[in-house]
Protein backbone atom coordinates (compact mmCIF):
# COMPACT_ATOMS: atom_id res chain seq x y z
CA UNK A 1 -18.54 150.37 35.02
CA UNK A 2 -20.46 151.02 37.86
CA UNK A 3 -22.49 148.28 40.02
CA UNK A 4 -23.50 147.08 35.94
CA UNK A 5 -22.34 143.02 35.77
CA UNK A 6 -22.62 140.65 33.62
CA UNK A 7 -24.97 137.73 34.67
CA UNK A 8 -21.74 134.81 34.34
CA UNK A 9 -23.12 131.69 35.72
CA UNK A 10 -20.47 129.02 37.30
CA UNK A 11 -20.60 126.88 33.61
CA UNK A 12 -19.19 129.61 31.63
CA UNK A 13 -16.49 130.25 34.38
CA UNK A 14 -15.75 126.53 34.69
CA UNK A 15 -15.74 126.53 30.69
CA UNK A 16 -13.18 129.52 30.80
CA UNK A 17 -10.48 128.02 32.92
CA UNK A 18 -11.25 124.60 31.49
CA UNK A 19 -10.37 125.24 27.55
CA UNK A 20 -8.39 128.33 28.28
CA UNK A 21 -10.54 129.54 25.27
CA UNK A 22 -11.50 133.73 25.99
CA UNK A 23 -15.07 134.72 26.09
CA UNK A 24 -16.14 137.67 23.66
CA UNK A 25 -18.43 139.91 25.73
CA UNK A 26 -20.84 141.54 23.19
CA UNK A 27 -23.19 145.06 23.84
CA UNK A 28 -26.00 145.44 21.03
CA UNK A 29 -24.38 142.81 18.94
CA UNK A 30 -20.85 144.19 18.68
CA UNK A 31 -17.79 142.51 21.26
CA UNK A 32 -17.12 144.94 23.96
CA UNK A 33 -14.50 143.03 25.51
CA UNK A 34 -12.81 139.72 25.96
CA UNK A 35 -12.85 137.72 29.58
CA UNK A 36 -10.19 134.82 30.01
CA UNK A 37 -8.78 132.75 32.72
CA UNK A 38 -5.75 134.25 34.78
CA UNK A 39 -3.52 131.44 33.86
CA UNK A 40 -3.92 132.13 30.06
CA UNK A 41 -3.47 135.29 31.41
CA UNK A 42 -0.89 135.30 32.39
CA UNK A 43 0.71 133.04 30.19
CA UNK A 44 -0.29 136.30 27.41
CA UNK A 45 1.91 138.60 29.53
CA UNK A 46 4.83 136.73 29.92
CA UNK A 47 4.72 135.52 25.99
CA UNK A 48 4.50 139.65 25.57
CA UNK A 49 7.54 140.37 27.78
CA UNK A 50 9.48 137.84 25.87
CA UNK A 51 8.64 139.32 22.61
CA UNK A 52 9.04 142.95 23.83
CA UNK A 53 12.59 141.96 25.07
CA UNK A 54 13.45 140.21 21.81
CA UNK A 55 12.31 143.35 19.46
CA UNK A 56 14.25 145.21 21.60
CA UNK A 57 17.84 143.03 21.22
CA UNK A 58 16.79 143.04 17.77
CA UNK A 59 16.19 147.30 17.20
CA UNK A 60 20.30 146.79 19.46
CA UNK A 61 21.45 144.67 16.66
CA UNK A 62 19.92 146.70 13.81
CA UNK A 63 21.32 150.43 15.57
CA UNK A 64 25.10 148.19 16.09
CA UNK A 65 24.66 148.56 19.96
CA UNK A 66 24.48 144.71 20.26
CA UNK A 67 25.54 142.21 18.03
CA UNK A 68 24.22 138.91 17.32
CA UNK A 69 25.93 136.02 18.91
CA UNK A 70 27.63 134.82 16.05
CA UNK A 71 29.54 138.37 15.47
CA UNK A 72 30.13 138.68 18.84
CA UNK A 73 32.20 135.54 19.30
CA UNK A 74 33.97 136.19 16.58
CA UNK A 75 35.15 139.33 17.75
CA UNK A 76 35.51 138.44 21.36
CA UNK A 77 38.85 136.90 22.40
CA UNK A 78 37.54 133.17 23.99
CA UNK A 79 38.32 133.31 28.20
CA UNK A 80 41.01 131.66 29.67
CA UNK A 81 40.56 128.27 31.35
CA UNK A 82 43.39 128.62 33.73
């Protein structure tokens, strides 16, 4: 991007980490790119993990590497409490 930025005064920051709500960054009336606060940030990249690890389990379950916990149990012998 080079030395290029975008004139952000301190209201739209404030705004940004107030609402959580992402700012559309438009060039010649098309959006170029989104800016958001680091703790919705962040937030986004956990909720992605999560959702990456589920499809995962679920693509386990599907190929019969995994079973869902339900099967499992059932075929599973319970542990001993002694």
């Amino acid at each position: 991007m080079g030395d290029r930025h975008a004139p952000f005064d301190q209201d739209q920051v404030d705004q940004l980490t107030e609402t959580g709500e992402p700012l559309t960054v438009a060039q010649n009336g098309e959006a170029k790119a989104v800016l958001q606060d680091v703790r919705s940030y962040e937030e986004m990249r956990e909720t992605l993990a999560l959702l990456r690890i589920i499809a995962l389990a679920d693509e386990d379950i599907a190929s019969r590497r995994a079973y869902a916990c339900r099967r499992s149990r059932r075929r599973c012998p319970r542990p001993s409490l002694h």
